[in-house]
C-alpha atoms as a PDB file:
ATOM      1  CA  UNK A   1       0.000   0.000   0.000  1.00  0.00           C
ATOM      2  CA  UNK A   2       3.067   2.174   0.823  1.00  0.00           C
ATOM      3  CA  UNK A   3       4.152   1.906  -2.705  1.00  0.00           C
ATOM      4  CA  UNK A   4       0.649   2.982  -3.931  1.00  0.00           C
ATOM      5  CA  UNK A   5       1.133   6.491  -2.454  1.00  0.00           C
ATOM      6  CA  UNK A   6       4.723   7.518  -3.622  1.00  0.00           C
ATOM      7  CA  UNK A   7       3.934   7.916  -7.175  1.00  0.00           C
ATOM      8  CA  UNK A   8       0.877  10.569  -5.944  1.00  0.00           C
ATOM      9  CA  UNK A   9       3.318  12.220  -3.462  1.00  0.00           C
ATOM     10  CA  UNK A  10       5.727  12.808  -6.208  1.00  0.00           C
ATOM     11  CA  UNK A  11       3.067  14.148  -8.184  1.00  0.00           C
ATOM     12  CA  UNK A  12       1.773  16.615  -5.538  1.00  0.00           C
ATOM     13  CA  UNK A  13       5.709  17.320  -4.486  1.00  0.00           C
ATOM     14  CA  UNK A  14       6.025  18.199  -8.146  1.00  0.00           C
ATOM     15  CA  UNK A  15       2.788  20.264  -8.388  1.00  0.00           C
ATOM     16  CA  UNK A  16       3.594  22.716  -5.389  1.00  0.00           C
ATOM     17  CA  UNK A  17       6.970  23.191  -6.595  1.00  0.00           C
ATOM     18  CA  UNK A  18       5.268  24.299  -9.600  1.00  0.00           C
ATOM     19  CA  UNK A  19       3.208  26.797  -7.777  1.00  0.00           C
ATOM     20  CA  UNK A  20       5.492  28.155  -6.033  1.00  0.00           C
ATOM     21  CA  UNK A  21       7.320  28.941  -9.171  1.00  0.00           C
ATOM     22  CA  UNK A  22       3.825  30.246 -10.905  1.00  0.00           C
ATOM     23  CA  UNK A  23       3.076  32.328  -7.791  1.00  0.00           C
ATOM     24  CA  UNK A  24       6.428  34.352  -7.908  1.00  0.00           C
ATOM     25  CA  UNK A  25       6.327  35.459 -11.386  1.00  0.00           C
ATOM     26  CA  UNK A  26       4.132  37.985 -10.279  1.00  0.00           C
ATOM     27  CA  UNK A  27       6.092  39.495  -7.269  1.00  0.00           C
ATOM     28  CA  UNK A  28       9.461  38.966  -9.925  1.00  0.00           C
ATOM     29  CA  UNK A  29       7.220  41.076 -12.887  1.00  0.00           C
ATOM     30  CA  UNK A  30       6.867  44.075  -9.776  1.00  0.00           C
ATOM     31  CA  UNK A  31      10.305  43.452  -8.649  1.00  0.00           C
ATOM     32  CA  UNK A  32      11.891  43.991 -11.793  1.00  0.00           C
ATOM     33  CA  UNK A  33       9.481  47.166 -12.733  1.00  0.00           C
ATOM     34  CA  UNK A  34      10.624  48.416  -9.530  1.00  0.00           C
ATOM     35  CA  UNK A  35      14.165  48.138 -10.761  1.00  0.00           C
ATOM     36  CA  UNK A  36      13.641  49.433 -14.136  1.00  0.00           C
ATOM     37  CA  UNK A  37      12.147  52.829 -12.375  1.00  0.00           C
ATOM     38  CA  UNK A  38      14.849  53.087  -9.754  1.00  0.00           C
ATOM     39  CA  UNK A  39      17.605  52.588 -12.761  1.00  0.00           C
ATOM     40  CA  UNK A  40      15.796  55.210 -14.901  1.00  0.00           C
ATOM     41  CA  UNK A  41      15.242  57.720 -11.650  1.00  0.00           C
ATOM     42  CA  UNK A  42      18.742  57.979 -11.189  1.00  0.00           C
ATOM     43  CA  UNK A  43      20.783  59.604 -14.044  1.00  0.00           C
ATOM     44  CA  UNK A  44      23.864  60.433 -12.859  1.00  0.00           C
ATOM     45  CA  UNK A  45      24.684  57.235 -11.424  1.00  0.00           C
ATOM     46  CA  UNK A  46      25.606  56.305 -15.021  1.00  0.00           C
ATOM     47  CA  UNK A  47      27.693  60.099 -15.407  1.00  0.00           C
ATOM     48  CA  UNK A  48      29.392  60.132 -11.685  1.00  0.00           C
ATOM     49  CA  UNK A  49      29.671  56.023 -10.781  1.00  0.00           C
ATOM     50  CA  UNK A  50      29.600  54.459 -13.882  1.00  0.00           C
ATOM     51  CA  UNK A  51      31.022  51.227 -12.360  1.00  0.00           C
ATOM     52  CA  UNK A  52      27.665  50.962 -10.254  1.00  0.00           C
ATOM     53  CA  UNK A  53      25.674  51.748 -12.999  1.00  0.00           C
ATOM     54  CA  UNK A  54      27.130  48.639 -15.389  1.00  0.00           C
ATOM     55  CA  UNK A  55      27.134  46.583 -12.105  1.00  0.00           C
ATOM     56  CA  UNK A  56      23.659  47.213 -11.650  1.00  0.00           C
ATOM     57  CA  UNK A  57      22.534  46.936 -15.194  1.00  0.00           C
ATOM     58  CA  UNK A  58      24.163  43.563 -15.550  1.00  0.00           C
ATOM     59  CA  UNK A  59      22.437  42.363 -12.563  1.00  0.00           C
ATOM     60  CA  UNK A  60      18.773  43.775 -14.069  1.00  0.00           C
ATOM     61  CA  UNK A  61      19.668  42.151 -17.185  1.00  0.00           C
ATOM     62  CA  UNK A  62      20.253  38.691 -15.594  1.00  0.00           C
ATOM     63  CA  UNK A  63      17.389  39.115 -13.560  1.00  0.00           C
ATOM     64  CA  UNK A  64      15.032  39.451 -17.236  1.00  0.00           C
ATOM     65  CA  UNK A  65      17.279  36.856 -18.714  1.00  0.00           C
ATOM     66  CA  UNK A  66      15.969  34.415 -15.849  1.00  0.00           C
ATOM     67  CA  UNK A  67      12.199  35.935 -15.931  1.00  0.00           C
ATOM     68  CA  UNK A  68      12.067  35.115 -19.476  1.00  0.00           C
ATOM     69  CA  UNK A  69      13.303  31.613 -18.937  1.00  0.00           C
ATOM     70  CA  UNK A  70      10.770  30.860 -16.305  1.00  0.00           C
ATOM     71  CA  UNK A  71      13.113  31.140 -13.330  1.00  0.00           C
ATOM     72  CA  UNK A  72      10.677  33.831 -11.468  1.00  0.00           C
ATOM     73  CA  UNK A  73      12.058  33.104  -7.933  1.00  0.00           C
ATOM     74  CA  UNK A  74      15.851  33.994  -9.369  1.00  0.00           C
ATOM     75  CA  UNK A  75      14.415  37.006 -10.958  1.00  0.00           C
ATOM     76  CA  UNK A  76      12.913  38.397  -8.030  1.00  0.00           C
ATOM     77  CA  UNK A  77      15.852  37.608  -5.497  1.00  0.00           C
ATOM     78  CA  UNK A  78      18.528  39.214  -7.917  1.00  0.00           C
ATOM     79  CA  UNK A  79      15.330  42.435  -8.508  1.00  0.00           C
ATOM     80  CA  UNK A  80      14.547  42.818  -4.804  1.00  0.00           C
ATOM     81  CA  UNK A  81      18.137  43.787  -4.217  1.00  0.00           C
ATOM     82  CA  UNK A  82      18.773  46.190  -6.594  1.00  0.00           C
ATOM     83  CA  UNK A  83      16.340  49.332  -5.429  1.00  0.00           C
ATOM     84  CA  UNK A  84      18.737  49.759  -2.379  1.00  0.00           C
ATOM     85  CA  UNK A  85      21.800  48.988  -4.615  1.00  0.00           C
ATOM     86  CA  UNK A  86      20.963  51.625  -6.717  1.00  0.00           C
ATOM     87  CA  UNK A  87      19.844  54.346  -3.885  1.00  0.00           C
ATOM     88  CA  UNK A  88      23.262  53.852  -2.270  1.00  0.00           C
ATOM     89  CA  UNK A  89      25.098  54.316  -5.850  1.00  0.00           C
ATOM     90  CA  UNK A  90      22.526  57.474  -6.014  1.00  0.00           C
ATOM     91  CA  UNK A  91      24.056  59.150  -3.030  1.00  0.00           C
ATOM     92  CA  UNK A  92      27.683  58.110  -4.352  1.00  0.00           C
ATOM     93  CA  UNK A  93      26.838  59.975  -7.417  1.00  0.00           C
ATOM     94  CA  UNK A  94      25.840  63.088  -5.443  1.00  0.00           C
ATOM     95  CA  UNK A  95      29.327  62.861  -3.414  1.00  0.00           C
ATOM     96  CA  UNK A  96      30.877  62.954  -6.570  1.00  0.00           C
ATOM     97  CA  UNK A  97      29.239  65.594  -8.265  1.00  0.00           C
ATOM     98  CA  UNK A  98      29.616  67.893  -5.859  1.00  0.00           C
ATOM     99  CA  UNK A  99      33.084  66.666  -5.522  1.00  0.00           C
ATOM    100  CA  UNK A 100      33.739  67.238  -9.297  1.00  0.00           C
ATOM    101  CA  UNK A 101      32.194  70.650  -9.199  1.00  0.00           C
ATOM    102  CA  UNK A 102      34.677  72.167  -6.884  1.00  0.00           C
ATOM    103  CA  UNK A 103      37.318  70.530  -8.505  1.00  0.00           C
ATOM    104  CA  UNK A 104      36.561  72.231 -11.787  1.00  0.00           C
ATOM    105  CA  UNK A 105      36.231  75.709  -9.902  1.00  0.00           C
ATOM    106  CA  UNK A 106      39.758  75.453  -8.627  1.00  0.00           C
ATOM    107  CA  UNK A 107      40.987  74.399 -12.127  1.00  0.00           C
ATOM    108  CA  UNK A 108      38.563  76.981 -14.093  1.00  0.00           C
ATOM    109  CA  UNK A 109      40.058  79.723 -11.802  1.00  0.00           C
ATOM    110  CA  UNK A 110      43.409  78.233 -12.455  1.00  0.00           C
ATOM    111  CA  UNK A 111      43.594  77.608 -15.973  1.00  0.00           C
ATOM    112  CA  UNK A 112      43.071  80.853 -17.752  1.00  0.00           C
ATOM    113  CA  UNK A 113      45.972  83.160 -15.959  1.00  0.00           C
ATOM    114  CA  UNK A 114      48.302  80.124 -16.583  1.00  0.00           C
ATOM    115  CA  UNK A 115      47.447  79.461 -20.446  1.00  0.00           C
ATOM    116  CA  UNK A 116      47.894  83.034 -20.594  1.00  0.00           C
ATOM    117  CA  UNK A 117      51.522  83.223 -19.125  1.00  0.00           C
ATOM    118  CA  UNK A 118      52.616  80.853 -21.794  1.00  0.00           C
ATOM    119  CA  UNK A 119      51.095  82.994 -24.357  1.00  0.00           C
ATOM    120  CA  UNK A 120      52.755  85.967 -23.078  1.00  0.00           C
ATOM    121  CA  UNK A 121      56.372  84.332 -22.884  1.00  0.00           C
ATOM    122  CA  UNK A 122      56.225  82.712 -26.112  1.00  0.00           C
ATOM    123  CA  UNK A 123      55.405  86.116 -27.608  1.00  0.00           C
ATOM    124  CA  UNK A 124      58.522  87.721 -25.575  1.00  0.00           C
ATOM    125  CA  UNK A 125      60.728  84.759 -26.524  1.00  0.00           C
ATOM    126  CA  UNK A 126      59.679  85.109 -30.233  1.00  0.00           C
ATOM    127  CA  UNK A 127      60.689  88.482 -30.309  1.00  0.00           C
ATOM    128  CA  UNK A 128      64.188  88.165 -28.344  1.00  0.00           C
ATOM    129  CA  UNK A 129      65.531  85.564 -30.288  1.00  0.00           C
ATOM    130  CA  UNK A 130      66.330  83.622 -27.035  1.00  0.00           C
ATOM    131  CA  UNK A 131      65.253  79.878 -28.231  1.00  0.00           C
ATOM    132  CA  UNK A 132      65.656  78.324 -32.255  1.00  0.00           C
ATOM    133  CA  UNK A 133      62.611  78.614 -34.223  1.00  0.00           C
ATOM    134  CA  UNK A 134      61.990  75.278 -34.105  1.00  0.00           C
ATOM    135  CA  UNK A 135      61.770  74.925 -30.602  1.00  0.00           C
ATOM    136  CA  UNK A 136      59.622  77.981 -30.480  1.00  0.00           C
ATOM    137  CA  UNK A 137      57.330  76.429 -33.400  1.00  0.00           C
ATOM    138  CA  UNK A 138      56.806  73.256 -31.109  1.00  0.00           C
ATOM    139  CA  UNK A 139      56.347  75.118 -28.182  1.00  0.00           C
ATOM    140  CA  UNK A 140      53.799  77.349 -29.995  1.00  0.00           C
ATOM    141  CA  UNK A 141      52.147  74.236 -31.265  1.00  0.00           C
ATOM    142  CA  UNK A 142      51.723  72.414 -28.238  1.00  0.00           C
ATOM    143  CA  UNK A 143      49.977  75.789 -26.948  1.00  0.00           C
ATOM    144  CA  UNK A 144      47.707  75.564 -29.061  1.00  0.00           C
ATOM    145  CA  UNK A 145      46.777  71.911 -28.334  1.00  0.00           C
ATOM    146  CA  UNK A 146      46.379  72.698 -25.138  1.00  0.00           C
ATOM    147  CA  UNK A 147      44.324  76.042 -26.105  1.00  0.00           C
ATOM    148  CA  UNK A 148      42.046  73.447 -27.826  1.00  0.00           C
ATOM    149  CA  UNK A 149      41.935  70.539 -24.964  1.00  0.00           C
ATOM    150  CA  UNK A 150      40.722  74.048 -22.456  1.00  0.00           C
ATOM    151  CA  UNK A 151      38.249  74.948 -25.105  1.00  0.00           C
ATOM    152  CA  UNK A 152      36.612  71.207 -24.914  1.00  0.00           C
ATOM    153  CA  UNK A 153      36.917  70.913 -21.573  1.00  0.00           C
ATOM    154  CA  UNK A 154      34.361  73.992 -20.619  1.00  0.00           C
ATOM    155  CA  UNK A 155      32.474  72.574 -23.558  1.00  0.00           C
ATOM    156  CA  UNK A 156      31.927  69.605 -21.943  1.00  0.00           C
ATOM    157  CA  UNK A 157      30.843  71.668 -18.316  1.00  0.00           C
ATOM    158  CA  UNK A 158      28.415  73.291 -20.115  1.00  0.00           C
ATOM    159  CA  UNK A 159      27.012  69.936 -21.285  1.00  0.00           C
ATOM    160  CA  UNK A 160      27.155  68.983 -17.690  1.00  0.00           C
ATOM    161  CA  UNK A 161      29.726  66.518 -18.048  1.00  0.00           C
ATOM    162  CA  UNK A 162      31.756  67.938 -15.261  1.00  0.00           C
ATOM    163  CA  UNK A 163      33.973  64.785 -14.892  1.00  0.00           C
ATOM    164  CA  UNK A 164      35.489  64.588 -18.414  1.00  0.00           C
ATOM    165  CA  UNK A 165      35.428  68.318 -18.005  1.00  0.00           C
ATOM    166  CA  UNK A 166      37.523  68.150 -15.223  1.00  0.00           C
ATOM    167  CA  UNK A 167      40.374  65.147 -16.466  1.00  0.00           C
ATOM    168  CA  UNK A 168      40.865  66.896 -19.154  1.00  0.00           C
ATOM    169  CA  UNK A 169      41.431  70.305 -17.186  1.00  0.00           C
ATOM    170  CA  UNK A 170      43.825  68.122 -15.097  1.00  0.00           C
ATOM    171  CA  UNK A 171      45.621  66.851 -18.535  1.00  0.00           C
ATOM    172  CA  UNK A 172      45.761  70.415 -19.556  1.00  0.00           C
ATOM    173  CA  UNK A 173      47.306  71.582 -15.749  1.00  0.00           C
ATOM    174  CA  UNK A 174      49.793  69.323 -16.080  1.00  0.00           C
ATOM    175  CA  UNK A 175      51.416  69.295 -19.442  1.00  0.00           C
ATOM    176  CA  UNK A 176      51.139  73.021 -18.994  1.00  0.00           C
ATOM    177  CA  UNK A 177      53.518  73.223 -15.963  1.00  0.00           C
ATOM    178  CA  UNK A 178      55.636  71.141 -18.064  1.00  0.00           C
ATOM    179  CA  UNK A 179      55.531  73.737 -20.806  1.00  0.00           C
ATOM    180  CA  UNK A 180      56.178  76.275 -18.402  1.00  0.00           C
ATOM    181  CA  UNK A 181      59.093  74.795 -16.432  1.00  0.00           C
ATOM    182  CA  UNK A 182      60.945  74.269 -20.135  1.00  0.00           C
ATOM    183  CA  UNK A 183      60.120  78.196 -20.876  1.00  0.00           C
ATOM    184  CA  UNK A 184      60.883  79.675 -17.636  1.00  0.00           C
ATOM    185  CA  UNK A 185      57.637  80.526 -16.401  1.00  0.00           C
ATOM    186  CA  UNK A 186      57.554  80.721 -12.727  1.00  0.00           C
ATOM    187  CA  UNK A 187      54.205  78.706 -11.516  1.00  0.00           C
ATOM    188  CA  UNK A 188      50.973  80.838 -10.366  1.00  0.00           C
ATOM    189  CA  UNK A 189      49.992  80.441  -6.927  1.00  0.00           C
ATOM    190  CA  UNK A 190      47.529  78.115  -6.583  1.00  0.00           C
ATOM    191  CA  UNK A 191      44.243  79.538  -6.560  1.00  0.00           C
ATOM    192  CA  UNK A 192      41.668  79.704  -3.866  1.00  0.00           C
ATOM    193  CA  UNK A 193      37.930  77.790  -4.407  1.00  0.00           C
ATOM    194  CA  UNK A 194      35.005  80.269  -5.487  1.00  0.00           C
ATOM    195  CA  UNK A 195      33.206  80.525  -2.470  1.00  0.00           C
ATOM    196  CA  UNK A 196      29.860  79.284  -2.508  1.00  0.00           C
ATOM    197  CA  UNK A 197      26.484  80.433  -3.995  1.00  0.00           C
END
């Protein structure tokens, strides 16, 4: 008689594993909307932590991945998770912005006198006759590359992508004071942060 019954108890073992699978696809479909939202509230998590923001994608795209294979419970334990993720990456992001934003002030303040003082010696060294022209043609030329790399930089802060903005005001700071040490410009003090609005 034992025998009789395990063939119906695998059959009803089966069938509520099967529920329980058909009853989270719901939950998983809400989970993963909730995701989706969270993602798409939260802009500049892609701009400011862009490692969060491909860490959290690839999770929500596994999480679909499984949904559409029929794995509901797997899609809503990897979708719970990510609302908080992506909240914490959220304040990151704000950290970082506001972060970037007084670096570019320092630099912005920075910048100009500096690119200037290059301009200015290059024109005094022209006329003087102190370095070959072709040492004053490449240092005239890599001026104006940096001229260029300051001109797309505050292109890009006007976009309101402050971090490229601000590497490539640190690219042009640096090879600058290179320029300058090889033309005998004596560095500008560093300047002092805009105070606040």
């Amino acid at each position: 008689m034992a025998h009789s019954f395990r063939p119906i108890a695998t059959f009803l073992a089966g069938s509520v594993a099967l529920v329980a699978v058909a009853c989270n696809r719901g939950p998983a479909d809400e989970a993963l909307a909730a995701a989706e939202q969270a993602l798409q509230a939260a802009p500049e998590v892609e701009r400011y932590v862009p490692e969060e923001f491909a860490a959290a994608s690839a999770i929500l795209r596994e999480a679909r991945e499984s949904y559409a294979a029929g794995r509901y419970t797997d899609a809503l334990r990897a979708a719970q998770a990510l609302p908080d993720r992506i909240a914490a990456a959220a304040a990151a992001a704000a950290k970082r912005k506001e972060q970037s934003a007084a670096a570019w002030s320092v630099l912005s303040a920075d910048l100009e006198p500096r690119l200037d003082a290059l301009a200015e010696r290059l024109t005094l060294l022209s006329s003087g006759g102190a370095i070959s022209s072709e040492r004053l043609a490449a240092a005239q030329a890599e001026l104006a590359t940096l001229s260029q790399t300051w001109a797309d930089a505050i292109a890009a802060q006007e976009h309101g992508d402050v971090p490229q903005a601000v590497a490539a005001a640190q690219d042009v700071k640096a090879k600058a004071d290179s320029l300058a040490a090889r033309l005998g410009v004596k560095p500008a003090p560093a300047a002092a942060p805009s105070a606040p609005q």
